[in-house]
PDB file of N, CA and C in Angstrom:
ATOM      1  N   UNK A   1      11.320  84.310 -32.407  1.00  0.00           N
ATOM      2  CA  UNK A   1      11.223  85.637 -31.856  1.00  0.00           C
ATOM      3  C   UNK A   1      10.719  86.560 -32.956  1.00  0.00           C
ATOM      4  N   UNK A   2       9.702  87.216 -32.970  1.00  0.00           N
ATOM      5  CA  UNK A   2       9.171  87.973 -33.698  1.00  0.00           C
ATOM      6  C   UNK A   2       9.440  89.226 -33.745  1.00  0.00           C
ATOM      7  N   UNK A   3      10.204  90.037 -34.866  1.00  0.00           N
ATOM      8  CA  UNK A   3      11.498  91.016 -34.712  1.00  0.00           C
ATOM      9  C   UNK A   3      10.366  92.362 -34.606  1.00  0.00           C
ATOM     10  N   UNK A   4      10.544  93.134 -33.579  1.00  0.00           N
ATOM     11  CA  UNK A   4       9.823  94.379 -33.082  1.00  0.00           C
ATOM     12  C   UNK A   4      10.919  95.609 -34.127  1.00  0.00           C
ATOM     13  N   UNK A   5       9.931  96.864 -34.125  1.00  0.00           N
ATOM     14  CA  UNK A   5      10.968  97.764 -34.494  1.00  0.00           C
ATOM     15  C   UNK A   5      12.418  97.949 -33.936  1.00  0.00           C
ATOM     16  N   UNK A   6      12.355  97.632 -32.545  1.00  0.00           N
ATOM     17  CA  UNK A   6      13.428  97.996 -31.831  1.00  0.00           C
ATOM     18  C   UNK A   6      14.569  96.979 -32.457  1.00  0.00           C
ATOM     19  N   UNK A   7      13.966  96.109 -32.486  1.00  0.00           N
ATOM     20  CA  UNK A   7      14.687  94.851 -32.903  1.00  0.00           C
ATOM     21  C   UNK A   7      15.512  95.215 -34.233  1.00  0.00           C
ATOM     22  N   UNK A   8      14.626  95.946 -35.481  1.00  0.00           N
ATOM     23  CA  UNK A   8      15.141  95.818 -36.703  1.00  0.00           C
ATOM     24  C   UNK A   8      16.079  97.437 -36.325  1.00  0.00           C
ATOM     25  N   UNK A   9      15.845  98.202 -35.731  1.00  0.00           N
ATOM     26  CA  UNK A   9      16.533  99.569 -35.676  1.00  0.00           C
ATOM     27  C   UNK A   9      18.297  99.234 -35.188  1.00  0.00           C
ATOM     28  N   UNK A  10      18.257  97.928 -34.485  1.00  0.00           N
ATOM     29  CA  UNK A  10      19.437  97.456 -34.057  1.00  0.00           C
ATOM     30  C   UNK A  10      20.373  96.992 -34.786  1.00  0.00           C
ATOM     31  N   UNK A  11      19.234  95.855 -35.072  1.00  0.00           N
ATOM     32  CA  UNK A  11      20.211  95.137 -36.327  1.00  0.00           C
ATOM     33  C   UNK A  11      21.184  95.859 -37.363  1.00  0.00           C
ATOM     34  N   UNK A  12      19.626  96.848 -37.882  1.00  0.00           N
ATOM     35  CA  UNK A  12      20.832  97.419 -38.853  1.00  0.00           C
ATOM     36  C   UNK A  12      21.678  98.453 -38.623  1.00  0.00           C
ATOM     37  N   UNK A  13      21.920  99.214 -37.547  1.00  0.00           N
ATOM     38  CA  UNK A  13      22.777  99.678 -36.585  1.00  0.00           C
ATOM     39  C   UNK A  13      24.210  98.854 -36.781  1.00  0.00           C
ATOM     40  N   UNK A  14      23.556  97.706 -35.953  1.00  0.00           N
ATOM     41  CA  UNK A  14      25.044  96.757 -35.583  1.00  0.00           C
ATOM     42  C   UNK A  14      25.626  96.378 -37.354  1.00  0.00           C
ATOM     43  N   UNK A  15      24.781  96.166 -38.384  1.00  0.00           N
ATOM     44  CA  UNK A  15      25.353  95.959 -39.736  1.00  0.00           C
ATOM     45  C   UNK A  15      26.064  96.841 -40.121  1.00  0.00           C
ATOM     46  N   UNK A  16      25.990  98.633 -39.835  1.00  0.00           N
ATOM     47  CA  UNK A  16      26.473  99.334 -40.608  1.00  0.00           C
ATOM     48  C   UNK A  16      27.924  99.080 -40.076  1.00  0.00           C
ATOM     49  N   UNK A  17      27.865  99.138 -38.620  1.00  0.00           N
ATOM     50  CA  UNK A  17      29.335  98.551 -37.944  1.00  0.00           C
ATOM     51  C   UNK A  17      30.537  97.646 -38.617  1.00  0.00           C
ATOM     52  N   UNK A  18      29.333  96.868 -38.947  1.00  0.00           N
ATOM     53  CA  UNK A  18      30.194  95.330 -39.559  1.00  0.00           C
ATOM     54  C   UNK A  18      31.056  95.662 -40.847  1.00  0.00           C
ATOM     55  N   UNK A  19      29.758  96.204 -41.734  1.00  0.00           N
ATOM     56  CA  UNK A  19      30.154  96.327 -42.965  1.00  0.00           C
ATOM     57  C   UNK A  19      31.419  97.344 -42.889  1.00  0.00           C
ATOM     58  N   UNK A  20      32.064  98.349 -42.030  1.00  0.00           N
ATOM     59  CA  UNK A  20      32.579  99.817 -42.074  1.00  0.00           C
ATOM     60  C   UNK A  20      33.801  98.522 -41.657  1.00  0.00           C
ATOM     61  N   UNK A  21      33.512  97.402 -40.987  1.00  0.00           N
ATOM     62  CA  UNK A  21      34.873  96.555 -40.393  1.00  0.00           C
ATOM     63  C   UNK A  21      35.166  97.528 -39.296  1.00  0.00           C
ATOM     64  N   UNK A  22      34.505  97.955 -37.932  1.00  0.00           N
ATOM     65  CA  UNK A  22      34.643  98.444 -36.696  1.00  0.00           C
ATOM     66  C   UNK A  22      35.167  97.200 -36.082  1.00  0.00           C
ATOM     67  N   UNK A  23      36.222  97.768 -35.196  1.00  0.00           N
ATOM     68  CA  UNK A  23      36.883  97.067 -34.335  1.00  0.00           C
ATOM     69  C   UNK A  23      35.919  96.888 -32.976  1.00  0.00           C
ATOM     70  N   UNK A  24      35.279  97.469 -32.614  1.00  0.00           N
ATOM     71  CA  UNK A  24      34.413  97.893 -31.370  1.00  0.00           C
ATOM     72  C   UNK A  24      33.187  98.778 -31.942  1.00  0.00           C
ATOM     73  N   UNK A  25      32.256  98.062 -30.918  1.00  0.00           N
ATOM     74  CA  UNK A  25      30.636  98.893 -31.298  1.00  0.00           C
ATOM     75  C   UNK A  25      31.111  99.919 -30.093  1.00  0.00           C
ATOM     76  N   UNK A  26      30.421 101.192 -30.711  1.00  0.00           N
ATOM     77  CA  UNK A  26      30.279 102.289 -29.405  1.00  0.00           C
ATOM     78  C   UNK A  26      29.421 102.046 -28.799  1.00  0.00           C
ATOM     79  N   UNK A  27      30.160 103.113 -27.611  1.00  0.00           N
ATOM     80  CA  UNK A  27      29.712 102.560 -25.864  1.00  0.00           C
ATOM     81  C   UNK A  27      27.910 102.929 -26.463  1.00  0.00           C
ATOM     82  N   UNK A  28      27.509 104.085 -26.848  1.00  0.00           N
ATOM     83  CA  UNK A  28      26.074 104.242 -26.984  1.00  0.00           C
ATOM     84  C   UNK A  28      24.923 102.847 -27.726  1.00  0.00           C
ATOM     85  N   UNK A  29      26.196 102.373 -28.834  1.00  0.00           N
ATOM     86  CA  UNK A  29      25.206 101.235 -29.467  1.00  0.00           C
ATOM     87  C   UNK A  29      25.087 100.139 -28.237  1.00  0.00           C
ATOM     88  N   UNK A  30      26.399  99.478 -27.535  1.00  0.00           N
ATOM     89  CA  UNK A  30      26.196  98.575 -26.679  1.00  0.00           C
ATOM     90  C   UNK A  30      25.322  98.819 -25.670  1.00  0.00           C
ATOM     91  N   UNK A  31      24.924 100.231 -25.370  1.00  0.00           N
ATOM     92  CA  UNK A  31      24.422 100.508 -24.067  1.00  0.00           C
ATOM     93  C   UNK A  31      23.116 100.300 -24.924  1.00  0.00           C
ATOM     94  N   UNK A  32      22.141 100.362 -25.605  1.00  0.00           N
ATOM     95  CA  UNK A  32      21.097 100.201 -26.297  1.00  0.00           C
ATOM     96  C   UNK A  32      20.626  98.671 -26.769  1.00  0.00           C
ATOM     97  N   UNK A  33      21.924  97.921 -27.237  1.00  0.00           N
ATOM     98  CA  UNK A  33      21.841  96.773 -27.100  1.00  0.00           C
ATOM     99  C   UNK A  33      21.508  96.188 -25.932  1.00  0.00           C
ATOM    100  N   UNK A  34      21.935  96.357 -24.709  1.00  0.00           N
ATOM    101  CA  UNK A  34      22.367  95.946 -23.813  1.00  0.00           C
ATOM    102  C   UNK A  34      20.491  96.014 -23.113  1.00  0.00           C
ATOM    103  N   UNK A  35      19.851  97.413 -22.789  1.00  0.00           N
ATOM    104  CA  UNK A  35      19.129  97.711 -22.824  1.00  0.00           C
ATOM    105  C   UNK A  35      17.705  97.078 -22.933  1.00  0.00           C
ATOM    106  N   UNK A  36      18.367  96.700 -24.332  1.00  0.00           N
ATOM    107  CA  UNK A  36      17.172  95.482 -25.017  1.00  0.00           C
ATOM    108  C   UNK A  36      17.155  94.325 -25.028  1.00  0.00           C
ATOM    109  N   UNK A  37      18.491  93.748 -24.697  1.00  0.00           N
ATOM    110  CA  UNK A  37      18.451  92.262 -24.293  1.00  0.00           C
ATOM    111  C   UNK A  37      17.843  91.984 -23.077  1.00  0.00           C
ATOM    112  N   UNK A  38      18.198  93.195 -21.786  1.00  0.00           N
ATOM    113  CA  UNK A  38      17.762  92.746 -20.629  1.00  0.00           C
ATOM    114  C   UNK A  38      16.005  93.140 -20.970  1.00  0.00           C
ATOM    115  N   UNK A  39      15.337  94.205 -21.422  1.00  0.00           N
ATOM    116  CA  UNK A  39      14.139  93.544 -21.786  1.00  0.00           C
ATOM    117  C   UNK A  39      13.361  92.619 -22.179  1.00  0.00           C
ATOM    118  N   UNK A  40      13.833  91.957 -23.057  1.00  0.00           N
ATOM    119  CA  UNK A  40      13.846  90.433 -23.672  1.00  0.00           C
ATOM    120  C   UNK A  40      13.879  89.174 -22.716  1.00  0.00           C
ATOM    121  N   UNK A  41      15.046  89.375 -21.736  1.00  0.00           N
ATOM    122  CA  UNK A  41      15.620  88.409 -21.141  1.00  0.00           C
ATOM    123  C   UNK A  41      14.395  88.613 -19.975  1.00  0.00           C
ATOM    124  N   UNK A  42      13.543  89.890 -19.463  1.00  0.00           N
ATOM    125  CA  UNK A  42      12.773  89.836 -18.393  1.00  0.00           C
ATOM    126  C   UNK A  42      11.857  89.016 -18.756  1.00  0.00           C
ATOM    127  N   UNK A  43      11.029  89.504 -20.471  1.00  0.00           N
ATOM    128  CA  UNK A  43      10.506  88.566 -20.762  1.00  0.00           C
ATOM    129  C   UNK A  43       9.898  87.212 -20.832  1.00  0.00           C
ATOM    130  N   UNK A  44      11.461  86.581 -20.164  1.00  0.00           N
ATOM    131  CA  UNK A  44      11.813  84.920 -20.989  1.00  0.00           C
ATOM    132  C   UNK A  44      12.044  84.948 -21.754  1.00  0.00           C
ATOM    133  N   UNK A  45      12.659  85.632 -22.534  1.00  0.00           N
ATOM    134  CA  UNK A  45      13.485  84.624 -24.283  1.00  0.00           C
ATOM    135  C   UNK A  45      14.941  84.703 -23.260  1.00  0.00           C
ATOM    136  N   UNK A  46      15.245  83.115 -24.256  1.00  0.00           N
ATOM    137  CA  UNK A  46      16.406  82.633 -23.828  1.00  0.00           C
ATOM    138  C   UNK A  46      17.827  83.118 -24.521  1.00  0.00           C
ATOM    139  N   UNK A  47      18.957  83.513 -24.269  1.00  0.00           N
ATOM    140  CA  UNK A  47      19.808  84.358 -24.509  1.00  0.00           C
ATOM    141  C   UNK A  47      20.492  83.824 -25.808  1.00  0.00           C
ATOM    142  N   UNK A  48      20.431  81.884 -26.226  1.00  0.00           N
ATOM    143  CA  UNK A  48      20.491  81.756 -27.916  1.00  0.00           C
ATOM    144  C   UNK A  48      19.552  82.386 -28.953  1.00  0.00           C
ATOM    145  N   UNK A  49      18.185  82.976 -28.587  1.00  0.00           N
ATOM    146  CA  UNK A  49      17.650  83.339 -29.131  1.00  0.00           C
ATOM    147  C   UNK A  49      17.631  84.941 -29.262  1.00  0.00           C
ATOM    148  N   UNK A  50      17.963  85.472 -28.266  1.00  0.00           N
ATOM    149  CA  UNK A  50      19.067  86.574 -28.559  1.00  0.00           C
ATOM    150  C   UNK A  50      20.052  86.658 -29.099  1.00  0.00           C
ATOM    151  N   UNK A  51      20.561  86.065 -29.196  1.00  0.00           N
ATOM    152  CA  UNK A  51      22.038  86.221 -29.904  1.00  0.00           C
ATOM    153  C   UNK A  51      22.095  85.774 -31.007  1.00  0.00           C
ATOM    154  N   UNK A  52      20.833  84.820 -31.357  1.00  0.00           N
ATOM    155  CA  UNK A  52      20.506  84.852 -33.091  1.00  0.00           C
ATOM    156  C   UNK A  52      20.387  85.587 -33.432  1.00  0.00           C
ATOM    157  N   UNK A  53      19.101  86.576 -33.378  1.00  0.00           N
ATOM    158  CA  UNK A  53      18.484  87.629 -33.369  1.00  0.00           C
ATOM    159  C   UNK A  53      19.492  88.675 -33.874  1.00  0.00           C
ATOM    160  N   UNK A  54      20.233  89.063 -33.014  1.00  0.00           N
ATOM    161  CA  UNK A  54      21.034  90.146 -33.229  1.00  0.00           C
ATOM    162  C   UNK A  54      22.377  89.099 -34.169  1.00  0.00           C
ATOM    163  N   UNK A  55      22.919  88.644 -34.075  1.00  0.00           N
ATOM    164  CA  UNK A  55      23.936  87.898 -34.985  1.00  0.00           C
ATOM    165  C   UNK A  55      25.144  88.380 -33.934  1.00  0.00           C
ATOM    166  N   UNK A  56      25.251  88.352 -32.571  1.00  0.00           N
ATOM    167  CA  UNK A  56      25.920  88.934 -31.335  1.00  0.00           C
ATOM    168  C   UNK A  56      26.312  87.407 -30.705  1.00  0.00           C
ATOM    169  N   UNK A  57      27.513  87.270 -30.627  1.00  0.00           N
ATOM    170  CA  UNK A  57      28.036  85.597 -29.151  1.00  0.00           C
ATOM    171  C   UNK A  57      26.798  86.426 -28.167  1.00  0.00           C
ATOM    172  N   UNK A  58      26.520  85.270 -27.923  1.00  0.00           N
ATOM    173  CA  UNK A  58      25.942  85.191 -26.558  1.00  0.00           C
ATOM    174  C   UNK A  58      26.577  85.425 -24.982  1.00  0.00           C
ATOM    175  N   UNK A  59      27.985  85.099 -25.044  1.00  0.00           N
ATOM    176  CA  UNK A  59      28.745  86.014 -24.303  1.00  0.00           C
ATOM    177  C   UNK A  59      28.767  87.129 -24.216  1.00  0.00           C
ATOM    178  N   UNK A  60      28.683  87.633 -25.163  1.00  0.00           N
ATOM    179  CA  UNK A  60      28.825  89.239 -25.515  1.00  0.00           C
ATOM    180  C   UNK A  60      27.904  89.812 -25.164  1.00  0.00           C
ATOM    181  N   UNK A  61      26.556  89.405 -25.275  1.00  0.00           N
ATOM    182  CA  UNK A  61      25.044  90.178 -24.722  1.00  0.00           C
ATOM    183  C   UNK A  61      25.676  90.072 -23.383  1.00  0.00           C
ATOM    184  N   UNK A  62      25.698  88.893 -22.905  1.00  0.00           N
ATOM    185  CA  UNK A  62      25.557  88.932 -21.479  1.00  0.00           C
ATOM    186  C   UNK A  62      26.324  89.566 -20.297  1.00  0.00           C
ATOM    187  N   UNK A  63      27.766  90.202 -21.258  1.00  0.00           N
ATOM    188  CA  UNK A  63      29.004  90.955 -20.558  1.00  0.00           C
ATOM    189  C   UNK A  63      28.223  92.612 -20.609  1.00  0.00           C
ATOM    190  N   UNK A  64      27.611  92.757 -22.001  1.00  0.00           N
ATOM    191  CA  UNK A  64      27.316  94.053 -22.249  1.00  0.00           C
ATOM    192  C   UNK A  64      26.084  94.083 -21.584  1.00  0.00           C
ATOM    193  N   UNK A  65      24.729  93.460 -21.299  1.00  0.00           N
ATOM    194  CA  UNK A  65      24.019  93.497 -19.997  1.00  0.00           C
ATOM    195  C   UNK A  65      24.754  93.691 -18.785  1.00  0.00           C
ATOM    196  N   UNK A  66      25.592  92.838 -17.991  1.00  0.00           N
ATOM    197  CA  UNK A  66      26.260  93.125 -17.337  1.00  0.00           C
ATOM    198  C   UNK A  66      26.750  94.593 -16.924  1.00  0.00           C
ATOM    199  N   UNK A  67      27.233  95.042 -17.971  1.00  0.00           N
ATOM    200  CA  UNK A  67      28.210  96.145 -17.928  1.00  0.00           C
ATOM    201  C   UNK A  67      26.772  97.509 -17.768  1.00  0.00           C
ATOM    202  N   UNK A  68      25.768  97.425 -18.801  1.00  0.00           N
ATOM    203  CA  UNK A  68      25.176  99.100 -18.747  1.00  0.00           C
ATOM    204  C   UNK A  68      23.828  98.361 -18.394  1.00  0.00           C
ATOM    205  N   UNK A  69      23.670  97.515 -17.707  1.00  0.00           N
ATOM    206  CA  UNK A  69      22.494  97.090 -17.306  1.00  0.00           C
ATOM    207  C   UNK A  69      22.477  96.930 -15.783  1.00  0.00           C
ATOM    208  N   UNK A  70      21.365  96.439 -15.453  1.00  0.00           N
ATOM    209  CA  UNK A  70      21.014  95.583 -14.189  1.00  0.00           C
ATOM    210  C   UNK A  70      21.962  94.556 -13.921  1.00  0.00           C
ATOM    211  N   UNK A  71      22.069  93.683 -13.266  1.00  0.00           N
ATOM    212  CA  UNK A  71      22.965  92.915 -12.941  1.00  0.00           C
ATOM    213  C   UNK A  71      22.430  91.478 -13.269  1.00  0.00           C
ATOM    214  N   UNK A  72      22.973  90.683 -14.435  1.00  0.00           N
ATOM    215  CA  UNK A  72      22.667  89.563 -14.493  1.00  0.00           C
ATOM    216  C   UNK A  72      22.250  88.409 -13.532  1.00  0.00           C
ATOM    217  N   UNK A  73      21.369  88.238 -13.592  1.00  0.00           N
ATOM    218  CA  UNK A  73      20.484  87.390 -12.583  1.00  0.00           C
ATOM    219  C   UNK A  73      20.523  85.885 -13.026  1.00  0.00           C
ATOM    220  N   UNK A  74      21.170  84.794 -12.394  1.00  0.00           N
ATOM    221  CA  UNK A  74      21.156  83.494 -12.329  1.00  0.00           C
ATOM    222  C   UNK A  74      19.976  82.492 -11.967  1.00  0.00           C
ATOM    223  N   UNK A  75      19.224  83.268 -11.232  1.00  0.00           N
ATOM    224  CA  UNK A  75      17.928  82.730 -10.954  1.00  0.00           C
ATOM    225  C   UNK A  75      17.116  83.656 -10.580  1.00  0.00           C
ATOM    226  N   UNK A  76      15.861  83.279 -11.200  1.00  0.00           N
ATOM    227  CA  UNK A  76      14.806  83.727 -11.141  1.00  0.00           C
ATOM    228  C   UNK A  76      13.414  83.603 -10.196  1.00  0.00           C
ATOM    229  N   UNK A  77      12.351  84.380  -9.661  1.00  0.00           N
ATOM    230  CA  UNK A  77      11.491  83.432  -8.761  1.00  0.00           C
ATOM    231  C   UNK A  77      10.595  82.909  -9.563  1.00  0.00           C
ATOM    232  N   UNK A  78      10.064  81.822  -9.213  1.00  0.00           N
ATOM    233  CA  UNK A  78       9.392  81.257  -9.826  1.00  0.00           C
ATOM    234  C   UNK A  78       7.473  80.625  -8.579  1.00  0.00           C
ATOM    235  N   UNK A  79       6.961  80.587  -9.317  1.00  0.00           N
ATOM    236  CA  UNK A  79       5.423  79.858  -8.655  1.00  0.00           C
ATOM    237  C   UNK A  79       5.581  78.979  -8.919  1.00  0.00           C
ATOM    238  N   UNK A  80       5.441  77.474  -7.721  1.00  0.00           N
ATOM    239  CA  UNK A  80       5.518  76.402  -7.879  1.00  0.00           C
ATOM    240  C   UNK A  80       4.099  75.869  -7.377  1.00  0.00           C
ATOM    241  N   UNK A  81       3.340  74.899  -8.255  1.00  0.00           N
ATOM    242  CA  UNK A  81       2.261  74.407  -8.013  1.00  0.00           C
ATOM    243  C   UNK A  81       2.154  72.937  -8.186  1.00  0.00           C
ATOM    244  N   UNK A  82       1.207  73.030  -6.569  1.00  0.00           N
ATOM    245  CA  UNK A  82       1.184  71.628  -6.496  1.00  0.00           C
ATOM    246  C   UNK A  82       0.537  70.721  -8.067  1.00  0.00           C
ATOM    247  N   UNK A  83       0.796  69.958  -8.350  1.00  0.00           N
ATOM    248  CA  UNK A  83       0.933  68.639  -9.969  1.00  0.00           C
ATOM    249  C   UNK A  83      -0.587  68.069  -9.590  1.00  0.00           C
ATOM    250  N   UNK A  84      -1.324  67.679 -10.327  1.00  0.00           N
ATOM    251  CA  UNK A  84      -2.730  67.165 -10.039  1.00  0.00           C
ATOM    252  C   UNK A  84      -2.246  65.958  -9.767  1.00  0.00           C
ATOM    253  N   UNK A  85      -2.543  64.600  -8.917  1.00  0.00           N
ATOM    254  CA  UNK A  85      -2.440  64.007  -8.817  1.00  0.00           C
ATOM    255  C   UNK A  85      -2.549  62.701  -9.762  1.00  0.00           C
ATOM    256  N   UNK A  86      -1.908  61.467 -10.288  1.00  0.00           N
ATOM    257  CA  UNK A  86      -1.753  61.034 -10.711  1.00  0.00           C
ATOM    258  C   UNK A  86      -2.909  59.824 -10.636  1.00  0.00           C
ATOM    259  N   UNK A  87      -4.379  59.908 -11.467  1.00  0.00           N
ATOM    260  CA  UNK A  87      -5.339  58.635 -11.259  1.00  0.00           C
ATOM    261  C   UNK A  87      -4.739  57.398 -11.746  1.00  0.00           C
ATOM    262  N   UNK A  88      -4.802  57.485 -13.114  1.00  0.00           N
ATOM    263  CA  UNK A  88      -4.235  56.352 -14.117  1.00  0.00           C
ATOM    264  C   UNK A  88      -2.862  56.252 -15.238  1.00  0.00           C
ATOM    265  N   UNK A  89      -2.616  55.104 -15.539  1.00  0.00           N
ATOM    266  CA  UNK A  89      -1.563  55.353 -16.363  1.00  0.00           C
ATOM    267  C   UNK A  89      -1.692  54.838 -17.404  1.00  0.00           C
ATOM    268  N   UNK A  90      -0.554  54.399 -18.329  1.00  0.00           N
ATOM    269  CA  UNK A  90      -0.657  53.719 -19.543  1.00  0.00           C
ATOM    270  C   UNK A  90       0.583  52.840 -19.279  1.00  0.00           C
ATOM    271  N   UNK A  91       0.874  51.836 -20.062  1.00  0.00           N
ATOM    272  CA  UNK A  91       2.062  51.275 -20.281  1.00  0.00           C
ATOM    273  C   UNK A  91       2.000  50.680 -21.031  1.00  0.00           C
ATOM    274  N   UNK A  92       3.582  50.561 -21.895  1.00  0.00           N
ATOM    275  CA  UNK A  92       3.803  49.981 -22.658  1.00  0.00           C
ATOM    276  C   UNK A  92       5.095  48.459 -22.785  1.00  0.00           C
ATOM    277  N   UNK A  93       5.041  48.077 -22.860  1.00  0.00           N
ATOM    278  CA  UNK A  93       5.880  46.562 -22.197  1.00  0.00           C
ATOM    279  C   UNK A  93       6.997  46.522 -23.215  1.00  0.00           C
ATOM    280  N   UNK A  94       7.869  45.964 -23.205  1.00  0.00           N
ATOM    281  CA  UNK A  94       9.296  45.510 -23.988  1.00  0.00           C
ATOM    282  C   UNK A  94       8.588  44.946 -25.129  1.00  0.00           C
ATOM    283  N   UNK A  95       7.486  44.097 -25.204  1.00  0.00           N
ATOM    284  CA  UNK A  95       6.595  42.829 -25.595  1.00  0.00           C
ATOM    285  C   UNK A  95       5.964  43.478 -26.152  1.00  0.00           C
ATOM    286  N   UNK A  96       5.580  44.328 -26.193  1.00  0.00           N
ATOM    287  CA  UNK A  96       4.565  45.108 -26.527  1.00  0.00           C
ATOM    288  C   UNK A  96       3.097  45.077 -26.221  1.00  0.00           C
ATOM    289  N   UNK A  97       3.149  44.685 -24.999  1.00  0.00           N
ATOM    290  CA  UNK A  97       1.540  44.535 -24.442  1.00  0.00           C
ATOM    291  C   UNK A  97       1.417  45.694 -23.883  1.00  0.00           C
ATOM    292  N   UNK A  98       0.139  46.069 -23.984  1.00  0.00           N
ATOM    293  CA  UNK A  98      -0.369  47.915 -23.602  1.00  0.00           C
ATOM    294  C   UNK A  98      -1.522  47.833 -22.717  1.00  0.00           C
ATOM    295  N   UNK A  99      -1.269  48.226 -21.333  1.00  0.00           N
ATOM    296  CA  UNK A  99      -2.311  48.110 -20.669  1.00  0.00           C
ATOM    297  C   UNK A  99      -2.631  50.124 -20.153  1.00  0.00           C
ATOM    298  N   UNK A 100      -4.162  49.854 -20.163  1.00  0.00           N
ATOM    299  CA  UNK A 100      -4.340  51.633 -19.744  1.00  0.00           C
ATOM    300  C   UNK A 100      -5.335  51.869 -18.932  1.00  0.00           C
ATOM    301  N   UNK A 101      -4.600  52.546 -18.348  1.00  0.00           N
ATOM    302  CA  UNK A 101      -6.323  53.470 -17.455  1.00  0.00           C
ATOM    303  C   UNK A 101      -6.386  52.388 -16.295  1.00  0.00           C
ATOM    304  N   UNK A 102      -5.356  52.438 -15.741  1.00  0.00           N
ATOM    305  CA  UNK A 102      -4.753  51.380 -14.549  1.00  0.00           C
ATOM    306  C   UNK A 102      -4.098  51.903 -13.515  1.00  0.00           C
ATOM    307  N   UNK A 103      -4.534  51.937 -12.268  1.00  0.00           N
ATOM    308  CA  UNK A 103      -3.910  52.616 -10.820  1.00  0.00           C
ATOM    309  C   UNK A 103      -2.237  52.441 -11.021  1.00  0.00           C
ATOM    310  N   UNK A 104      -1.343  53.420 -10.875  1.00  0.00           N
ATOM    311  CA  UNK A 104       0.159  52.901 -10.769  1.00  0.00           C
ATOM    312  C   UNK A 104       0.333  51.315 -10.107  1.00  0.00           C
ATOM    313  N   UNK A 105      -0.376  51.637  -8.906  1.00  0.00           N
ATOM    314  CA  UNK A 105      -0.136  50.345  -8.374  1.00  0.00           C
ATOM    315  C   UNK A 105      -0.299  49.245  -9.028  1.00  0.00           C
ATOM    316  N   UNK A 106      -1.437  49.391  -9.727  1.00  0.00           N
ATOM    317  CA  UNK A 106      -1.791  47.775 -10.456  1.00  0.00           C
ATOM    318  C   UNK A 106      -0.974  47.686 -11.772  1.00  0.00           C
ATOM    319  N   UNK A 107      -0.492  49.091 -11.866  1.00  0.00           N
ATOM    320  CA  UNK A 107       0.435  48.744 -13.389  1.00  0.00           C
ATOM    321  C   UNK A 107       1.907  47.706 -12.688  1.00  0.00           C
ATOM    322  N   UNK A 108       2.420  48.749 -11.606  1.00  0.00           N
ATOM    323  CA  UNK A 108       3.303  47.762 -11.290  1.00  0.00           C
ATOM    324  C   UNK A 108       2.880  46.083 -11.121  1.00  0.00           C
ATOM    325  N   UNK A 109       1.972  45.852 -10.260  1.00  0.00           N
ATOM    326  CA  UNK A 109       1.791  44.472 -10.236  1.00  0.00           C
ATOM    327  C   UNK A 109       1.938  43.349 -11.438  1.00  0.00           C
ATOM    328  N   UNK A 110       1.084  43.929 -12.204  1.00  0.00           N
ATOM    329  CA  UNK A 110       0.844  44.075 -13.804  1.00  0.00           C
ATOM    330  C   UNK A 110       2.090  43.600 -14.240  1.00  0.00           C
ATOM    331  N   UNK A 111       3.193  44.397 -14.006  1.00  0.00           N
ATOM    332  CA  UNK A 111       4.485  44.574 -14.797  1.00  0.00           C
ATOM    333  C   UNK A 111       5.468  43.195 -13.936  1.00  0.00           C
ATOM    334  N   UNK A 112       5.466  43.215 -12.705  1.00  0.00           N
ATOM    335  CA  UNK A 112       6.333  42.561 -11.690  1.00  0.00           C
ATOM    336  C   UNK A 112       5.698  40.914 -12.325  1.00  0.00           C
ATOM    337  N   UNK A 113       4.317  40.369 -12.792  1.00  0.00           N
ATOM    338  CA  UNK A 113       3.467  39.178 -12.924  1.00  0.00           C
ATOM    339  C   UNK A 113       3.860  39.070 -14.247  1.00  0.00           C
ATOM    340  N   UNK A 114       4.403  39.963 -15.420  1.00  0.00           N
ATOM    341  CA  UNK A 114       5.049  38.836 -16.424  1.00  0.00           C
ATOM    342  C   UNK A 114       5.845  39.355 -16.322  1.00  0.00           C
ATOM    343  N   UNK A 115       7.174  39.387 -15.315  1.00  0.00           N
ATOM    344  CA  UNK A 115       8.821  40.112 -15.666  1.00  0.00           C
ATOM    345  C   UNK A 115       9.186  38.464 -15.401  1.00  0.00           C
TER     346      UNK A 115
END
């Protein structure tokens, strides 16, 4: 993850916290945190890589999204496309014989004629 300003304005935010030994981040820092994870998370980055990032459990993003954000979303939509169809294959044998650029079908045959 390639750390944006927003990114470094946080961090050291959440450090001065640490270092002072705060029991609790204020509601304003979490709500800013919070903020920016769910940007991230619209993204696609995945929420370990958030929570590296910030040096935050990953629980914790996701309660504090929760809480001053949008509502954590379990699934996403996605475009599903049909797979190009499958011409040829390769294989490789227990034996180590390598046959390629062979219809599935004939690989099986192939495979079933020395099992």
């Amino acid at each position: 993850m390639q750390p944006d300003r927003e990114h470094r304005d946080l961090t050291r935010k959440l450090a001065a916290f640490r270092r002072r030994g705060a029991a609790r981040y204020p509601t304003k820092l979490r709500a800013q945190v919070a903020a920016w994870v769910i940007a991230k998370r619209d993204r696609g980055q995945w929420w370990t890589e958030i929570s590296a990032a910030l040096g935050i459990p990953t629980q914790t993003l996701v309660r504090w999204a929760a809480t001053f954000g949008a509502p954590v979303r379990g699934i996403k939509m996605v475009e599903v496309i049909d797979a190009p169809p499958i011409d040829t294959v390769t294989i490789v044998t227990s034996i180590g014989l390598r046959v390629e650029g062979v219809a599935i079908n004939a690989a099986i045959a192939i495979l079933r004629g020395i099992a």
